[in-house]
PDB file of N, CA and C in Angstrom:
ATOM      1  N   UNK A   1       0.851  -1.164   0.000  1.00  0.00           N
ATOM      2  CA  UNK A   1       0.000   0.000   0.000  1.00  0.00           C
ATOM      3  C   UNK A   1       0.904   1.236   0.000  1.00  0.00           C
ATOM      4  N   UNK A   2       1.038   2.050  -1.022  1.00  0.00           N
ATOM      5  CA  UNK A   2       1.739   3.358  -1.160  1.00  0.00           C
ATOM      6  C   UNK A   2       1.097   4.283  -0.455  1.00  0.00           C
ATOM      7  N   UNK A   3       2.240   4.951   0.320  1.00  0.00           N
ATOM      8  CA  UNK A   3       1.854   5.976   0.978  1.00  0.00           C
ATOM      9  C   UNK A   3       1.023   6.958   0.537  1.00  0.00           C
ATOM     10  N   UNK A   4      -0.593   7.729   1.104  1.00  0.00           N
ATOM     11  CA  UNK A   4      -1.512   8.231  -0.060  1.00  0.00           C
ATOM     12  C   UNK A   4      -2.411   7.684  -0.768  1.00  0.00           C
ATOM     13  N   UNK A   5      -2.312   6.335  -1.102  1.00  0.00           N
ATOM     14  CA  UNK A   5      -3.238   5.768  -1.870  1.00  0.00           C
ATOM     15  C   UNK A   5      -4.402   5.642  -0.980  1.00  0.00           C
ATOM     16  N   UNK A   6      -5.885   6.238  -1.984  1.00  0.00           N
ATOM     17  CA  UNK A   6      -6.952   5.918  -1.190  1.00  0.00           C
ATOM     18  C   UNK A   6      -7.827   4.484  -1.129  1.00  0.00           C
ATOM     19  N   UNK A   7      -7.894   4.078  -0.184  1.00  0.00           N
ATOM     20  CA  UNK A   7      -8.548   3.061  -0.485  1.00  0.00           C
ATOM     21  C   UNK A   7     -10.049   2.680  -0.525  1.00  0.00           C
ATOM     22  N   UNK A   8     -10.708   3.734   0.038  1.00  0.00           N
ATOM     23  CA  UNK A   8     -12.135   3.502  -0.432  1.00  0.00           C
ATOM     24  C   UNK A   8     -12.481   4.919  -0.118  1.00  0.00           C
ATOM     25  N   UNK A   9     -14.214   5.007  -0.995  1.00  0.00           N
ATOM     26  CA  UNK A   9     -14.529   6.461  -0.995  1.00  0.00           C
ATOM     27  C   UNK A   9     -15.784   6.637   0.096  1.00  0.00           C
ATOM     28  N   UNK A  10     -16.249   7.058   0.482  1.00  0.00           N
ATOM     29  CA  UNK A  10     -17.660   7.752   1.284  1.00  0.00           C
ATOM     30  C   UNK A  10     -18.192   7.587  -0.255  1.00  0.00           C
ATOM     31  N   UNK A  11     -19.356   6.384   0.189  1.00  0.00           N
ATOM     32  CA  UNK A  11     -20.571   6.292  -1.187  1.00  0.00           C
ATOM     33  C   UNK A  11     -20.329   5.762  -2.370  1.00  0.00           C
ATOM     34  N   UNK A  12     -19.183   5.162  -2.230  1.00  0.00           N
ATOM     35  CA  UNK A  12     -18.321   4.076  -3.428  1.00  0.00           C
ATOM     36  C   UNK A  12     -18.886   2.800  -2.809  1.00  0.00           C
ATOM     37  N   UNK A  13     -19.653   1.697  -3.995  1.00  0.00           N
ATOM     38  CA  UNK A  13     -19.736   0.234  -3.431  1.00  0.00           C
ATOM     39  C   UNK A  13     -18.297  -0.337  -3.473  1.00  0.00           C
ATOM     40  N   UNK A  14     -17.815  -0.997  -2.230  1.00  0.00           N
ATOM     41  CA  UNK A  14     -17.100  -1.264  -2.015  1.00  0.00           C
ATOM     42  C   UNK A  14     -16.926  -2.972  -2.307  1.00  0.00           C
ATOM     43  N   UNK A  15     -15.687  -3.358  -2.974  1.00  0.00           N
ATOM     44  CA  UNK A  15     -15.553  -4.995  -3.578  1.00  0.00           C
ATOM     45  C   UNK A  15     -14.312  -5.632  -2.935  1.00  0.00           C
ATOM     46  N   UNK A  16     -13.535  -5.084  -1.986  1.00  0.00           N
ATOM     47  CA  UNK A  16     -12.685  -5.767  -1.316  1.00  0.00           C
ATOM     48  C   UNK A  16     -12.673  -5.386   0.267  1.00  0.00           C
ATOM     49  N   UNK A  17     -11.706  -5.869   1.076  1.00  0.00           N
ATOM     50  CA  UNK A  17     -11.215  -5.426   2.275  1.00  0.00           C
ATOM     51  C   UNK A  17      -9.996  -5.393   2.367  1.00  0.00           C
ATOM     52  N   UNK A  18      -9.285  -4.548   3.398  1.00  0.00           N
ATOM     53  CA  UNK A  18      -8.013  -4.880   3.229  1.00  0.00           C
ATOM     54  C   UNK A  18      -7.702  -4.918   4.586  1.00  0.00           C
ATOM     55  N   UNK A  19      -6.678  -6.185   5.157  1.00  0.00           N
ATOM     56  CA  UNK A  19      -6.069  -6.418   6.195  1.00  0.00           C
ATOM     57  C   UNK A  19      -4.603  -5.433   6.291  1.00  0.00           C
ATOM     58  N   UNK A  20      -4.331  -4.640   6.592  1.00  0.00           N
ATOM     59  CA  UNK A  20      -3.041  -4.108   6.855  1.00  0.00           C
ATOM     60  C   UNK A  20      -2.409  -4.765   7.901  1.00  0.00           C
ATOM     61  N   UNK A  21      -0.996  -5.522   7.199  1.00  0.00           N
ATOM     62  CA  UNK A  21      -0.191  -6.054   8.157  1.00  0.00           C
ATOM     63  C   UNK A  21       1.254  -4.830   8.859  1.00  0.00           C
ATOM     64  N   UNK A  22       1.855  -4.241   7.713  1.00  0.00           N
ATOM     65  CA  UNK A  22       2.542  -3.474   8.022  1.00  0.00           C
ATOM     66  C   UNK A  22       2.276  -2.129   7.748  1.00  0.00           C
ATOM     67  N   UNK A  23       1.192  -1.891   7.074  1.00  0.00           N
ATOM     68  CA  UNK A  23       0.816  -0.506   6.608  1.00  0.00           C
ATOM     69  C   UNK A  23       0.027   0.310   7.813  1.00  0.00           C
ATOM     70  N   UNK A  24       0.013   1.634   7.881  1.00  0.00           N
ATOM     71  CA  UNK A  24      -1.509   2.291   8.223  1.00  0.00           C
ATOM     72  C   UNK A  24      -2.296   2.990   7.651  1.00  0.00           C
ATOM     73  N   UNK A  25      -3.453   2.582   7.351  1.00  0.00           N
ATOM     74  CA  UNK A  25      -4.255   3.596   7.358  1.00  0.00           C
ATOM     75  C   UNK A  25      -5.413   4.683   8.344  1.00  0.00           C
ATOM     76  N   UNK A  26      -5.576   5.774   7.656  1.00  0.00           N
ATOM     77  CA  UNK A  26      -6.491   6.562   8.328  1.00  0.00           C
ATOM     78  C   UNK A  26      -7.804   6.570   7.851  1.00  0.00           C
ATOM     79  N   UNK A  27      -9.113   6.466   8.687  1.00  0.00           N
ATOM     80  CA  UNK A  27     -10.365   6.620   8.295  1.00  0.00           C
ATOM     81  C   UNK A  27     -10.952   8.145   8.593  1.00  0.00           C
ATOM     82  N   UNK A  28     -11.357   8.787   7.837  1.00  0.00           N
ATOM     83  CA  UNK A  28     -11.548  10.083   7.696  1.00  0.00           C
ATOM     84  C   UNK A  28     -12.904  10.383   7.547  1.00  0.00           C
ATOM     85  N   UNK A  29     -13.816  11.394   8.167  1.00  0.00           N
ATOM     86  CA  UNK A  29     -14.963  11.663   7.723  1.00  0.00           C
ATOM     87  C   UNK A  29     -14.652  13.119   6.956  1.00  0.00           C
ATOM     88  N   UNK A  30     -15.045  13.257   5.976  1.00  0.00           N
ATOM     89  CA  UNK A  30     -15.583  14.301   5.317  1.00  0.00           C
ATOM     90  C   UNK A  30     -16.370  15.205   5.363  1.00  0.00           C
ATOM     91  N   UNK A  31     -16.523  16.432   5.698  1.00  0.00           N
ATOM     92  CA  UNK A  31     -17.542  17.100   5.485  1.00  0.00           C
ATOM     93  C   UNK A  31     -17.755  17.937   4.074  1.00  0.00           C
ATOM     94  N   UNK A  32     -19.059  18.806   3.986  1.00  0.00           N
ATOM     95  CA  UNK A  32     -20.007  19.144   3.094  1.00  0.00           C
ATOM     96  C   UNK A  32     -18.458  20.614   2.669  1.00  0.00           C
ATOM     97  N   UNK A  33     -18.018  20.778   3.633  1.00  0.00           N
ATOM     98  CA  UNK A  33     -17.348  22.083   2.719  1.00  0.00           C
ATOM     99  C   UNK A  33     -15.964  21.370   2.722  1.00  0.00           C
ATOM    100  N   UNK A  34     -15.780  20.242   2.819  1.00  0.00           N
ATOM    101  CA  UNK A  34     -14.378  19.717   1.835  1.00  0.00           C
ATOM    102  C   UNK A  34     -13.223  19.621   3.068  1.00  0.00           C
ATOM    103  N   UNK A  35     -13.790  20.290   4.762  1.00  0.00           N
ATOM    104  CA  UNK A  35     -13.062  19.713   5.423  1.00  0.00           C
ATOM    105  C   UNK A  35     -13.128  18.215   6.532  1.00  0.00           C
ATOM    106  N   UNK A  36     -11.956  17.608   6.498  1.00  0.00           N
ATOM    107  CA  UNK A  36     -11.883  16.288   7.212  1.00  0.00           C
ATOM    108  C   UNK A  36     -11.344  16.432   8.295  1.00  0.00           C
ATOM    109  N   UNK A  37     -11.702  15.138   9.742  1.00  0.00           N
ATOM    110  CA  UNK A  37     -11.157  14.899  10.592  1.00  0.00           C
ATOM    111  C   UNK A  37     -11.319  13.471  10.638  1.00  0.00           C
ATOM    112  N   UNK A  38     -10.138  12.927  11.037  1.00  0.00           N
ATOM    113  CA  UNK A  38      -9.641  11.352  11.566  1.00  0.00           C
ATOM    114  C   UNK A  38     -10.195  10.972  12.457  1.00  0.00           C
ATOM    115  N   UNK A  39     -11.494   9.949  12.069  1.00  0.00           N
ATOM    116  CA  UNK A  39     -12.095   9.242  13.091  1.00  0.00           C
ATOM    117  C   UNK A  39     -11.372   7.756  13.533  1.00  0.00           C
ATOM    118  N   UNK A  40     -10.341   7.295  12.779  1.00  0.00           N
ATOM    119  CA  UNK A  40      -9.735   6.028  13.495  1.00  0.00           C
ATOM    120  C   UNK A  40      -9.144   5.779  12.807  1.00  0.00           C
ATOM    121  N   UNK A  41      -7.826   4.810  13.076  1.00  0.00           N
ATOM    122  CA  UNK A  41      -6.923   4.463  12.425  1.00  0.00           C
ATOM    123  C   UNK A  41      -7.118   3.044  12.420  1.00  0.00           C
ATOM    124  N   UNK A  42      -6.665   2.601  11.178  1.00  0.00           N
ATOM    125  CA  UNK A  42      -6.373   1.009  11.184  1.00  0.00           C
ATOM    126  C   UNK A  42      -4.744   0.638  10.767  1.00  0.00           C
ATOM    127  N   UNK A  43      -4.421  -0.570  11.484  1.00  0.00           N
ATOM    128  CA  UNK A  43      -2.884  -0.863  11.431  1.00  0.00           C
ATOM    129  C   UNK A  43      -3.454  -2.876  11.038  1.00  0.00           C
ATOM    130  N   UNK A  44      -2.189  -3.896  11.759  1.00  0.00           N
ATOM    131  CA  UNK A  44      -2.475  -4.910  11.785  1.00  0.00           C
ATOM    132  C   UNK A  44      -3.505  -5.887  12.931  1.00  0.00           C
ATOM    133  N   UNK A  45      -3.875  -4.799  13.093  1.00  0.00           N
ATOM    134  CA  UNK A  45      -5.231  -5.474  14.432  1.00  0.00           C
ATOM    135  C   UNK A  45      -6.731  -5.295  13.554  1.00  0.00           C
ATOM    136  N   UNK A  46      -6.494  -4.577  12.489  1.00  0.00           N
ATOM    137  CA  UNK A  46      -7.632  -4.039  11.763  1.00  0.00           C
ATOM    138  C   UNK A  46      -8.560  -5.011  10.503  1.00  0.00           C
ATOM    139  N   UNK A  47      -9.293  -4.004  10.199  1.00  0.00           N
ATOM    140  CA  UNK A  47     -10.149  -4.425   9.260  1.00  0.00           C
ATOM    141  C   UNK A  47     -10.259  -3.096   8.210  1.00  0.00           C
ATOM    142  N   UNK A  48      -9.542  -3.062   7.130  1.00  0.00           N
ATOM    143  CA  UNK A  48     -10.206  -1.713   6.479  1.00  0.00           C
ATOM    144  C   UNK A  48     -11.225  -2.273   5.717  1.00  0.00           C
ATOM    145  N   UNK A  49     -12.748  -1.473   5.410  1.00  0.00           N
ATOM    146  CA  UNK A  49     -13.835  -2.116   5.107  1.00  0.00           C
ATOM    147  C   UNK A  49     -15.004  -3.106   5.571  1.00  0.00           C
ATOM    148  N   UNK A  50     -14.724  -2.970   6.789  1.00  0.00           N
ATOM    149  CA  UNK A  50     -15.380  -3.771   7.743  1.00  0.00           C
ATOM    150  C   UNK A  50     -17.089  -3.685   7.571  1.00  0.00           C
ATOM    151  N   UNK A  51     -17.337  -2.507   7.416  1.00  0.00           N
ATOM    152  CA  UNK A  51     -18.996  -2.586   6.761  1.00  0.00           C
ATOM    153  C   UNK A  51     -19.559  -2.911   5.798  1.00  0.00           C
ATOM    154  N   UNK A  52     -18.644  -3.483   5.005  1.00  0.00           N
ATOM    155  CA  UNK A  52     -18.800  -4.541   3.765  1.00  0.00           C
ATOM    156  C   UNK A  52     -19.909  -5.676   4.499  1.00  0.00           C
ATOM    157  N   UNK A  53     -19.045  -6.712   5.816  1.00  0.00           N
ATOM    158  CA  UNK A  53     -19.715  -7.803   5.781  1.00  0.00           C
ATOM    159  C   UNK A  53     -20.624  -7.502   6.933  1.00  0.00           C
ATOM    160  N   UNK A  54     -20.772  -5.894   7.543  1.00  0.00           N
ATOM    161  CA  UNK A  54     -21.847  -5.874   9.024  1.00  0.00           C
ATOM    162  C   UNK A  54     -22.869  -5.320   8.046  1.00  0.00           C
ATOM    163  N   UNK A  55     -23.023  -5.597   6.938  1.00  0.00           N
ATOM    164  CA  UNK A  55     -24.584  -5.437   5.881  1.00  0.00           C
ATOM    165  C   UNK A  55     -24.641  -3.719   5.182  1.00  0.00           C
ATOM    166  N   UNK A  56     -23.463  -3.489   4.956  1.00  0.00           N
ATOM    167  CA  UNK A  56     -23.313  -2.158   3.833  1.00  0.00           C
ATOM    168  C   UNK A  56     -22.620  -2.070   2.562  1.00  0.00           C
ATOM    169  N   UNK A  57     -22.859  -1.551   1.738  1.00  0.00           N
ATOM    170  CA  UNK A  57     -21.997  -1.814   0.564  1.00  0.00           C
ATOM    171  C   UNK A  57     -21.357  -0.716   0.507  1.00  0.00           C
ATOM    172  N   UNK A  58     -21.418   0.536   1.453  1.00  0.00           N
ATOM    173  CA  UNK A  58     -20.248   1.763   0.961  1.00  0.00           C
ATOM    174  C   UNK A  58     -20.499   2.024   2.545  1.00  0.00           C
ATOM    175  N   UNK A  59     -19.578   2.932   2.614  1.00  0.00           N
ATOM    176  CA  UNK A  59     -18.885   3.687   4.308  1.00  0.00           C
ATOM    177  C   UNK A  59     -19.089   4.878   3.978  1.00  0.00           C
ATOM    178  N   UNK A  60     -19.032   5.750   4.951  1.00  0.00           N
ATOM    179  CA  UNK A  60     -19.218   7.072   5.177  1.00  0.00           C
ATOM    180  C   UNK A  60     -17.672   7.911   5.398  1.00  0.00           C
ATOM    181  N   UNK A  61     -16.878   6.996   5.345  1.00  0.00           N
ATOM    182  CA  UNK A  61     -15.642   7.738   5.788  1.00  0.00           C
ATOM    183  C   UNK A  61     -14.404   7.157   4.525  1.00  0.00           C
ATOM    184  N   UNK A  62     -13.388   7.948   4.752  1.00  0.00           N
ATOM    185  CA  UNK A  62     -12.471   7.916   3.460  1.00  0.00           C
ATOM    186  C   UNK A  62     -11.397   7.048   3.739  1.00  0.00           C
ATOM    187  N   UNK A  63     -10.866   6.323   3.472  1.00  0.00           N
ATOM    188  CA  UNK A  63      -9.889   5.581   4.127  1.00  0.00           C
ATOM    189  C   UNK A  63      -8.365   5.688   3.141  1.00  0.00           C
ATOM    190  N   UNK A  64      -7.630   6.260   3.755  1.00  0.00           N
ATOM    191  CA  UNK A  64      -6.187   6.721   2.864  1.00  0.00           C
ATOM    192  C   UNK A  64      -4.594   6.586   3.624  1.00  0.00           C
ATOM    193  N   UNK A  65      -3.738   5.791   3.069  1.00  0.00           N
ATOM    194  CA  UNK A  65      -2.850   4.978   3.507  1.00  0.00           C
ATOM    195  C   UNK A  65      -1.950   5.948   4.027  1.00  0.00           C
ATOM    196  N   UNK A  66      -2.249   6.345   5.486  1.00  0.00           N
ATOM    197  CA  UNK A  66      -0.443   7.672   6.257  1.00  0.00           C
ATOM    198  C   UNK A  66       0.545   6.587   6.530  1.00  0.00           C
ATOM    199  N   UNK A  67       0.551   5.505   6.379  1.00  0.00           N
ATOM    200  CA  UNK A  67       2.034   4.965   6.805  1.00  0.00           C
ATOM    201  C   UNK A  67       2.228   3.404   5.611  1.00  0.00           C
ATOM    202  N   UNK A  68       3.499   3.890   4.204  1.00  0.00           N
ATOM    203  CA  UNK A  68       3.253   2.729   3.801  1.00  0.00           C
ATOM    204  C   UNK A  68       3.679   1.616   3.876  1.00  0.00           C
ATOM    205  N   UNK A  69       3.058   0.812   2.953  1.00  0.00           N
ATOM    206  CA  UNK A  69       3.460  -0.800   3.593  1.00  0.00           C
ATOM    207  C   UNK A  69       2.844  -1.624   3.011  1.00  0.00           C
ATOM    208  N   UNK A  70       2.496  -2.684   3.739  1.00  0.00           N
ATOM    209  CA  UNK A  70       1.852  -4.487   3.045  1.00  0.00           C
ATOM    210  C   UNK A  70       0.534  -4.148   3.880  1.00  0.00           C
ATOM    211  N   UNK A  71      -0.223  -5.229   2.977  1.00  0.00           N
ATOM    212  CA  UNK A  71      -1.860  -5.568   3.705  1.00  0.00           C
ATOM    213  C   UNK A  71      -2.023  -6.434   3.110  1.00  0.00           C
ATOM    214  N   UNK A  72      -2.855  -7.508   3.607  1.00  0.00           N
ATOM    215  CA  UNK A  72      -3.948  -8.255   2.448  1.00  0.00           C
ATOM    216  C   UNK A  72      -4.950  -7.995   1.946  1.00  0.00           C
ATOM    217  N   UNK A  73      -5.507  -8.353   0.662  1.00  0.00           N
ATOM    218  CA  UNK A  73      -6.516  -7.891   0.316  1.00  0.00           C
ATOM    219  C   UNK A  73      -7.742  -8.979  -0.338  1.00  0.00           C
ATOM    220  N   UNK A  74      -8.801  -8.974  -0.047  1.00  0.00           N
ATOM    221  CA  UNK A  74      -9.536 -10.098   0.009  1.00  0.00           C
ATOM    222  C   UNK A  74     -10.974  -9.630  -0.484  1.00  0.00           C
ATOM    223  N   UNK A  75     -11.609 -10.604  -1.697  1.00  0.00           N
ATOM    224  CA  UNK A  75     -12.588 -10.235  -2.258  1.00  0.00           C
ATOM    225  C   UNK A  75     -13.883  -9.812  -0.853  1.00  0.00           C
ATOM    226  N   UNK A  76     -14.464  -8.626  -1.068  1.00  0.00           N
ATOM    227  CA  UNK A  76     -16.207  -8.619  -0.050  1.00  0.00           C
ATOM    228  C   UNK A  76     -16.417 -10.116   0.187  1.00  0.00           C
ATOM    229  N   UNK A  77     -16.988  -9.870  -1.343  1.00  0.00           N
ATOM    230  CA  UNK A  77     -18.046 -11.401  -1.186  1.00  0.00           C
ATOM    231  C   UNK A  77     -17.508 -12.791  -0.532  1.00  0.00           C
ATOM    232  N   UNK A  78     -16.165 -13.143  -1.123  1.00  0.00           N
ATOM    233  CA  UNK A  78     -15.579 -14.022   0.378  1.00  0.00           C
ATOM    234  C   UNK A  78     -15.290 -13.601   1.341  1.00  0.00           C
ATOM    235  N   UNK A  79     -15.429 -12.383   1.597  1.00  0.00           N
ATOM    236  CA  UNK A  79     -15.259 -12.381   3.228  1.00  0.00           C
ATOM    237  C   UNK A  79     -16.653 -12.636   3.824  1.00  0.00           C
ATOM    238  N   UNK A  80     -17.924 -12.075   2.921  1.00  0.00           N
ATOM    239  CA  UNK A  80     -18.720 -12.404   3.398  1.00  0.00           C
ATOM    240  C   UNK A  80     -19.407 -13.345   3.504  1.00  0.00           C
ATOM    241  N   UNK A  81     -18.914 -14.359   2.558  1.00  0.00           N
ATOM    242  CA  UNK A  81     -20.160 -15.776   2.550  1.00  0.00           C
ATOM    243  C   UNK A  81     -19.118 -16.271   3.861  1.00  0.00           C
ATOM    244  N   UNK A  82     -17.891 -15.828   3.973  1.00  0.00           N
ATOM    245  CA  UNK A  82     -17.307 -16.934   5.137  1.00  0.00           C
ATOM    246  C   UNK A  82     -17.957 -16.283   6.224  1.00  0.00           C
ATOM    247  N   UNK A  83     -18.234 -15.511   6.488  1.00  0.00           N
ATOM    248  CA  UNK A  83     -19.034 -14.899   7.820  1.00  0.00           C
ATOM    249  C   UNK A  83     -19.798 -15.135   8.038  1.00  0.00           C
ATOM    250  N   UNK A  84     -20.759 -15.479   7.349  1.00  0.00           N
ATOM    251  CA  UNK A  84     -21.883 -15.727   7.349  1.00  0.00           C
ATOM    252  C   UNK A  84     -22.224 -16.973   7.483  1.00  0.00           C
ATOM    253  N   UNK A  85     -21.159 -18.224   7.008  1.00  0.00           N
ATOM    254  CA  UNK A  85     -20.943 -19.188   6.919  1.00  0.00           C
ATOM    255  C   UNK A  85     -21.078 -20.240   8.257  1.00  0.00           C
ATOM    256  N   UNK A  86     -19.924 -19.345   9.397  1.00  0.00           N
ATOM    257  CA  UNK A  86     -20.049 -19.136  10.354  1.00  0.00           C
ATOM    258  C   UNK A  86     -21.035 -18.858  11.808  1.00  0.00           C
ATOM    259  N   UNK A  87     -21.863 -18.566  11.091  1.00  0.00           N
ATOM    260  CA  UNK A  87     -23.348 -17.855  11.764  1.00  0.00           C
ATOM    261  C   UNK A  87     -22.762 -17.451  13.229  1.00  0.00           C
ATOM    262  N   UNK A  88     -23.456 -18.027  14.057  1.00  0.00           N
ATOM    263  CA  UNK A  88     -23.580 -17.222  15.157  1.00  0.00           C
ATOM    264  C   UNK A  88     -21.774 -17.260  16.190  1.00  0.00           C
ATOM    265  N   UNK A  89     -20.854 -17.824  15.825  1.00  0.00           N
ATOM    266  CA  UNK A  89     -19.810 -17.679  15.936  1.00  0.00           C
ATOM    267  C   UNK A  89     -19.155 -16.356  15.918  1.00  0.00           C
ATOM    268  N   UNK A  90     -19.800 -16.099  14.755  1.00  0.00           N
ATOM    269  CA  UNK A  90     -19.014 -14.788  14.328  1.00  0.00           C
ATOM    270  C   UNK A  90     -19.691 -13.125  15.043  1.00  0.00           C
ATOM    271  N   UNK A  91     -20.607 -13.675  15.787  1.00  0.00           N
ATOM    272  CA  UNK A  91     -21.195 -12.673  16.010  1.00  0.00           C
ATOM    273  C   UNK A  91     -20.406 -12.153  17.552  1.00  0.00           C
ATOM    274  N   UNK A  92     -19.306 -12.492  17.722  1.00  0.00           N
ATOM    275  CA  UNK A  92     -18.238 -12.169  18.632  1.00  0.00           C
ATOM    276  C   UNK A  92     -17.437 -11.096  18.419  1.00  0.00           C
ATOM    277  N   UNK A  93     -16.962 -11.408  16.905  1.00  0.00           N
ATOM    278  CA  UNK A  93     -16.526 -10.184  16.261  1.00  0.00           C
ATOM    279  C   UNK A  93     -17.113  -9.300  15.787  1.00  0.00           C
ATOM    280  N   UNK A  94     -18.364  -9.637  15.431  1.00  0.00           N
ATOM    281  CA  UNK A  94     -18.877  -8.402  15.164  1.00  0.00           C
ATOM    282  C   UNK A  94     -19.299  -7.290  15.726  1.00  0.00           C
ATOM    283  N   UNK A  95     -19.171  -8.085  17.278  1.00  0.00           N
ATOM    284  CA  UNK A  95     -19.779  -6.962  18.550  1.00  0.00           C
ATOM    285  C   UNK A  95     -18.485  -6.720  18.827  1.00  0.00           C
ATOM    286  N   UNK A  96     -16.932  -7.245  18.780  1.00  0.00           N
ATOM    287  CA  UNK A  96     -15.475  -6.570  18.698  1.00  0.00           C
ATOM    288  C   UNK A  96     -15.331  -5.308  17.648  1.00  0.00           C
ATOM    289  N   UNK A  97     -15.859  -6.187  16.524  1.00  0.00           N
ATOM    290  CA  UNK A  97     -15.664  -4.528  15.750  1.00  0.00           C
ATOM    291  C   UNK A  97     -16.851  -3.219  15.928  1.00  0.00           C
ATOM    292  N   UNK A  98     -18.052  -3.940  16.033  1.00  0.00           N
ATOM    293  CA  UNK A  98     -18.289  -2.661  16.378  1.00  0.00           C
ATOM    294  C   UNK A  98     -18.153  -1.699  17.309  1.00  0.00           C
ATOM    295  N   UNK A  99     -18.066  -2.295  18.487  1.00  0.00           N
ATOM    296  CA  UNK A  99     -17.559  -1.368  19.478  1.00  0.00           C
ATOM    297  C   UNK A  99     -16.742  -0.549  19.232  1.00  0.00           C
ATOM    298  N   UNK A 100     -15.687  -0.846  18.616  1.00  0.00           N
ATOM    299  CA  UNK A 100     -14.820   0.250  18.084  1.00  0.00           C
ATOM    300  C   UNK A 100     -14.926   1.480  16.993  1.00  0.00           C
ATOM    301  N   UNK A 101     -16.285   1.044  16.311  1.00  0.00           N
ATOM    302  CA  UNK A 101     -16.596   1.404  15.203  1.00  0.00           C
ATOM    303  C   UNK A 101     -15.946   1.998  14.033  1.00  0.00           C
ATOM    304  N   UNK A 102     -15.070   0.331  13.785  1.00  0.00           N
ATOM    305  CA  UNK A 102     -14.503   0.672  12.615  1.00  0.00           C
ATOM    306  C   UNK A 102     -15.221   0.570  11.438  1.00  0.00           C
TER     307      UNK A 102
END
């Protein structure tokens, strides 16, 4: 992941996730007159795109790489049939991630 590169938009359907192992990124909200503030960071504990599989197809916030590096990157849709796959297992993490509200 190059330093800068954005990785997803506020209101873009979103088709992957990305695990950052050595990279970071920042999640950013946007506002209406073009200024942003950093609502959370993701590193290797993370999920960038995480509202892909908690039932959204786009995010509200901008997600753009401040530290570069490696991640994995993994189709939505397999992340989501495996989640789902899973059923009520997974619903551990999902109350992990949201709490944090990544």
């Amino acid at each position: 992941m190059p330093l800068g590169e954005t990785v997803c938009e506020p209101g873009i359907q979103m088709r992957h996730v990305d695990f950052p192992t050595t990279s970071i990124v920042s999640l950013l909200y946007v506002m209406e007159d073009g200024a942003s503030t950093e609502i959370a960071v993701v590193s290797n504990e993370g999920i960038v795109g995480v509202s892909l599989f908690m039932g959204g197809e786009t995010t509200t916030s901008l997600a753009v790489v401040q530290s570069a590096g490696h991640a994995y990157r993994l189709k939505g849709q397999l992340l989501k049939d495996a989640f789902f796959r899973v059923g009520t297992d997974a619903v551990g993490v999902a109350g992990y991630e949201h709490q944090f509200d990544l």
